[in-house]
Protein backbone atom coordinates (compact mmCIF):
# COMPACT_ATOMS: atom_id res chain seq x y z
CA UNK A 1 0.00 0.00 0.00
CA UNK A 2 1.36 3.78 -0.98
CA UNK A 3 2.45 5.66 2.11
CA UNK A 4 0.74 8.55 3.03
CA UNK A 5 4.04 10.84 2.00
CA UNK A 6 3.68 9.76 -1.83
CA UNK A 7 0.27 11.00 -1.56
CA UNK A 8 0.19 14.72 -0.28
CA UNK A 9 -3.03 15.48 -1.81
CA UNK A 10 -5.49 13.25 -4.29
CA UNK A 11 -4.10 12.80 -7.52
CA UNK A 12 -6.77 14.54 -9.81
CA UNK A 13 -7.21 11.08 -12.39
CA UNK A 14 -6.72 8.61 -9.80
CA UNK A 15 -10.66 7.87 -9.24
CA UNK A 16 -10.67 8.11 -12.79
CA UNK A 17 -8.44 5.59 -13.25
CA UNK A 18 -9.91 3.45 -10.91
CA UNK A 19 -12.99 3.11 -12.73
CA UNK A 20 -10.82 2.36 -15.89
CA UNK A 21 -9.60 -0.43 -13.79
CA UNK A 22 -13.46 -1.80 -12.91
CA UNK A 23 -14.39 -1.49 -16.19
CA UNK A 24 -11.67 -4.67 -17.06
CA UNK A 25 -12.68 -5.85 -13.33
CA UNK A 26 -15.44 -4.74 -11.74
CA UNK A 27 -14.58 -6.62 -8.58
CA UNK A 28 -11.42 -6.15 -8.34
CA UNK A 29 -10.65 -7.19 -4.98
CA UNK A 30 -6.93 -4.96 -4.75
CA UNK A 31 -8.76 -2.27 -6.30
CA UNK A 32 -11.40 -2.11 -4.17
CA UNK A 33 -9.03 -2.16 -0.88
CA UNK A 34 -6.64 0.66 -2.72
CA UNK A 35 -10.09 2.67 -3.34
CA UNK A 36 -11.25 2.18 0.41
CA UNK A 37 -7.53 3.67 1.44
CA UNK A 38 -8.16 6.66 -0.89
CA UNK A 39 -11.33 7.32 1.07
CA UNK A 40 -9.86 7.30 4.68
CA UNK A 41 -6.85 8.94 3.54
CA UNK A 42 -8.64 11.72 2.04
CA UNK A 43 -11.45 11.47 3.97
CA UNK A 44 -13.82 11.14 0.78
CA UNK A 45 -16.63 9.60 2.73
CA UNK A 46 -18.90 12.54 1.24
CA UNK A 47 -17.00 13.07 -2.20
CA UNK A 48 -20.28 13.24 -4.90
CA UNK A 49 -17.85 11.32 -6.86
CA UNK A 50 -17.91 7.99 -4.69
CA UNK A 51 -21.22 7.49 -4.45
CA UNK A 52 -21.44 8.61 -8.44
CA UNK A 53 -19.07 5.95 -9.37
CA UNK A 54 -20.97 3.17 -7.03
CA UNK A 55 -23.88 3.84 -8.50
CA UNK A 56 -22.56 3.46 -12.38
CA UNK A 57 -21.19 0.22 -10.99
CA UNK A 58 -24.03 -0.86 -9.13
CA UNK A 59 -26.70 -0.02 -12.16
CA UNK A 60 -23.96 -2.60 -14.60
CA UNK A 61 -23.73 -5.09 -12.10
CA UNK A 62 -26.67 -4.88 -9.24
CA UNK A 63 -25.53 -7.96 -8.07
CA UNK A 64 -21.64 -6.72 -7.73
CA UNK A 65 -20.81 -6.96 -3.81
CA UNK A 66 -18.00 -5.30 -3.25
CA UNK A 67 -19.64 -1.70 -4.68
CA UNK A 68 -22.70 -2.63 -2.16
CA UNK A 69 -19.63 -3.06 0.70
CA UNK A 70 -18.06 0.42 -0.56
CA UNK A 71 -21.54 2.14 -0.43
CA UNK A 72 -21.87 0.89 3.04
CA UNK A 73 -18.59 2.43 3.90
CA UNK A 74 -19.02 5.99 2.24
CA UNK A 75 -22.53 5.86 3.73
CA UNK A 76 -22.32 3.78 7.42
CA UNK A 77 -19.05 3.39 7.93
CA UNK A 78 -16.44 4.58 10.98
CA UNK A 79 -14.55 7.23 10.14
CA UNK A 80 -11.00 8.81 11.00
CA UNK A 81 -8.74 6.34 12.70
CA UNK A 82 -11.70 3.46 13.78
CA UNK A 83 -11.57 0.32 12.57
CA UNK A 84 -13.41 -0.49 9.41
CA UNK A 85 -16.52 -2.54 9.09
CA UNK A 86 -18.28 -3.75 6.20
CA UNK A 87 -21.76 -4.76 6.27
CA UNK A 88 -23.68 -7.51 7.87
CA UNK A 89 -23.07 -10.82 6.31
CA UNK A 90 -19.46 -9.62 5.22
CA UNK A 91 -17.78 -11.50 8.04
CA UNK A 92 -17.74 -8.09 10.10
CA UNK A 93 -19.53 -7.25 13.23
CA UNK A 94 -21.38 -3.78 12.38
CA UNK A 95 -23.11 -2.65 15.54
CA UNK A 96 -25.36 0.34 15.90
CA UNK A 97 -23.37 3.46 17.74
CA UNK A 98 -20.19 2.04 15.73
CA UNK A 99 -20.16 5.13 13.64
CA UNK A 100 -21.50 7.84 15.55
CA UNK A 101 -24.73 9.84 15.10
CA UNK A 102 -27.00 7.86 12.15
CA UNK A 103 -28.81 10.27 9.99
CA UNK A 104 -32.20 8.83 9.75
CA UNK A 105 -32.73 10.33 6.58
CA UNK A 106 -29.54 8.74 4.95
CA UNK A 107 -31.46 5.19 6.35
CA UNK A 108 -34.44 5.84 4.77
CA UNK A 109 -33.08 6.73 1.03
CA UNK A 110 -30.30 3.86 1.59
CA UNK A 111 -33.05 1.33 2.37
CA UNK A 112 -35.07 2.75 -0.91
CA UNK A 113 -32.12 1.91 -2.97
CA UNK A 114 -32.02 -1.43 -1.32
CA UNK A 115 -35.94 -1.77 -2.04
CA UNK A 116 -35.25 -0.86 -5.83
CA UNK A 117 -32.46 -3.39 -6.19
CA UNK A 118 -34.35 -6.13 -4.67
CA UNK A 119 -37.38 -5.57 -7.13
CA UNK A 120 -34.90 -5.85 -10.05
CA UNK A 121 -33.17 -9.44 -8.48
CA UNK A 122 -34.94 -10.79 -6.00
CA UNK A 123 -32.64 -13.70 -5.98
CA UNK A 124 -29.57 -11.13 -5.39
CA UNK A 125 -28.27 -11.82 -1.51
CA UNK A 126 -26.14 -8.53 -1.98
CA UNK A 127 -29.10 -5.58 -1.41
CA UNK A 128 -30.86 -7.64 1.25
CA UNK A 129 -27.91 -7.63 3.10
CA UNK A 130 -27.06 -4.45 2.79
CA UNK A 131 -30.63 -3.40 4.20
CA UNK A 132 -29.92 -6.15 7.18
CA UNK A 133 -26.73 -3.52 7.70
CA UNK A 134 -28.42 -0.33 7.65
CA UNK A 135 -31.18 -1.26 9.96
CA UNK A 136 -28.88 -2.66 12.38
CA UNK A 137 -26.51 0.41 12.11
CA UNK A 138 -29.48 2.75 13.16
CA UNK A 139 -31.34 0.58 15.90
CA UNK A 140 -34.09 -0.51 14.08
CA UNK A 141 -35.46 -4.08 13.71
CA UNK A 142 -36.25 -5.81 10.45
CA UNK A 143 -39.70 -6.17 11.39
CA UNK A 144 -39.76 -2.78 9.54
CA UNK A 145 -39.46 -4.33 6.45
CA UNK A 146 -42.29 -8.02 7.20
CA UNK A 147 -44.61 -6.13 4.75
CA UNK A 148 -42.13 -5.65 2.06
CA UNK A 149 -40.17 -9.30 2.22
CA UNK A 150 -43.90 -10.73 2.31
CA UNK A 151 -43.93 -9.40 -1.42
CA UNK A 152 -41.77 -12.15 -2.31
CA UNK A 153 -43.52 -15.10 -0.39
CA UNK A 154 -47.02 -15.81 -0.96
CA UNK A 155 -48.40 -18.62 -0.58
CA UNK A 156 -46.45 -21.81 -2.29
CA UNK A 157 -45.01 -18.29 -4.20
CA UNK A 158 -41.51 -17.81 -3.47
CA UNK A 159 -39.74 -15.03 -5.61
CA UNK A 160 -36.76 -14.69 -3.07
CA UNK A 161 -35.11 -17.14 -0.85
CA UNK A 162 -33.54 -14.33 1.06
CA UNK A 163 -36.96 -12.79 2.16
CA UNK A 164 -37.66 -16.30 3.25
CA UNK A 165 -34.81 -16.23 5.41
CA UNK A 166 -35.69 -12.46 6.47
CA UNK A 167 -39.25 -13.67 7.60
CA UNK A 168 -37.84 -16.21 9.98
CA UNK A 169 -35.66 -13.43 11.27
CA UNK A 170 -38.86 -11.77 11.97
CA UNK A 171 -41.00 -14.53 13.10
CA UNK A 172 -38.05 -15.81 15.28
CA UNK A 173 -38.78 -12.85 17.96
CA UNK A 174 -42.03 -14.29 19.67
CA UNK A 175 -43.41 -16.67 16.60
CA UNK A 176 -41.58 -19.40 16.31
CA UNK A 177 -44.18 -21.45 14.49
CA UNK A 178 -44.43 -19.63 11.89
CA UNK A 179 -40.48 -19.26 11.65
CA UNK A 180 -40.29 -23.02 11.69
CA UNK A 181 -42.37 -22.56 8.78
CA UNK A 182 -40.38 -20.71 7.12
CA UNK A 183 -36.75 -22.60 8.24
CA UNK A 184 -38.29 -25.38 6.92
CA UNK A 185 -39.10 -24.63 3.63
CA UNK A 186 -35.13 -23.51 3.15
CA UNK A 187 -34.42 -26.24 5.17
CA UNK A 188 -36.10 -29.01 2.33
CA UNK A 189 -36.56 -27.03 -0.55
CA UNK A 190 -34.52 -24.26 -1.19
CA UNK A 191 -31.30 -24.20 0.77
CA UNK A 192 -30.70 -28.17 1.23
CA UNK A 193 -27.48 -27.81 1.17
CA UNK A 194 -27.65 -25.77 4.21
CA UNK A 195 -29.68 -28.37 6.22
CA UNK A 196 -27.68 -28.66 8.89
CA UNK A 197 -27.94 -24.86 9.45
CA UNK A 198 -31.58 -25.14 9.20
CA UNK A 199 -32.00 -27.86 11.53
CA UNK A 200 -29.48 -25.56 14.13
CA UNK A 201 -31.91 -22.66 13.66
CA UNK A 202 -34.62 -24.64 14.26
CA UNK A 203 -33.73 -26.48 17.37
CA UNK A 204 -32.57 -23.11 18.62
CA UNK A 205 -36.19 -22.21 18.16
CA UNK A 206 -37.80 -24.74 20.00
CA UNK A 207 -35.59 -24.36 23.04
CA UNK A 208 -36.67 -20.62 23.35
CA UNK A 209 -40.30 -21.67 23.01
């Protein structure tokens, strides 16, 4: 990694560059830590041009991860000298109060983004996680969000094994039948090869009942 003395100020291309550098590889994993660097360095967390260029990447690939991990950074995560964090599911523990003050209306319009991405790939893990990191960095349950996961399961209808999984989240704090329910169906039909997760969750569940 540069030192911080070869880089006095932001060279003007380098973002530029960057996206040069996505374009061959949009997931890029030494790209994407050098462009995390750039934004703690230069403290670009608000720079219109980060969440520009995650967007462009984001609208080519919805499904990319790592530009759903960088929004989460620029938009969630610590900032000055703590300890990074990525978003929930991304092997890091992000804990509300991590980062501060949360402005709510930053939660909302993140979660709406979330929301749109979802209705274009329902199947894509990457924005339902990302919502699973912005409620939980601003205190709020994802009971919020029973009405809109219950889009994508109705009936013997499922459009989304992640909103199955969300439900049983949900159902897991004080209805654990109905989150058997839903463990169950991953459990035999749509995440077999998870079963012994399943069967975990599930025993968990009857234990707290």
């Amino acid at each position: 990694m540069a030192s911080e003395s070869h880089f006095p100020t932001l060279p003007p291309k380098e973002l530029s560059f960057l996206m040069e550098m996505f374009a061959q590889d949009s997931k890029n994993y030494h790209v994407w830590t050098y462009r995390h660097w750039l934004v703690r360095r230069f403290g670009l967390w608000d720079h219109p041009r980060e969440l520009e260029d995650v967007d462009a990447l984001l609208k080519a690939d919805v499904r990319n991860n790592s530009a759903w991990n960088h929004r989460y950074m620029l938009r969630f995560g610590p900032r000055g000298d703590e300890p990074d964090a990525g978003m929930v599911g991304s092997g890091a523990d992000t804990k509300a109060g991590v980062h501060g003050v949360v402005d709510e209306e930053i939660v909302d319009s993140e979660l709406e983004v979330a929301k749109n991405a979802i209705l274009k790939a329902p199947e894509n893990r990457s924005p339902w996680w990302y919502a699973r990191g912005v409620l939980r960095a601003a205190s709020r349950g994802l009971g919020e969000w029973e009405e809109f996961a219950g889009l994508f399961v109705t009936g013997s209808v499922i459009k989304s094994t992640h909103a199955v999984e969300w439900l049983a989240d949900v159902y897991a704090e004080g209805r654990e039948e109905e989150a058997v329910q839903m463990l169950t169906l991953l459990r035999e039909k749509y995440d077999p090869v998870r079963k012994n997760y399943w069967d975990y969750r599930i025993k968990m569940l009857g234990q707290v009942a």
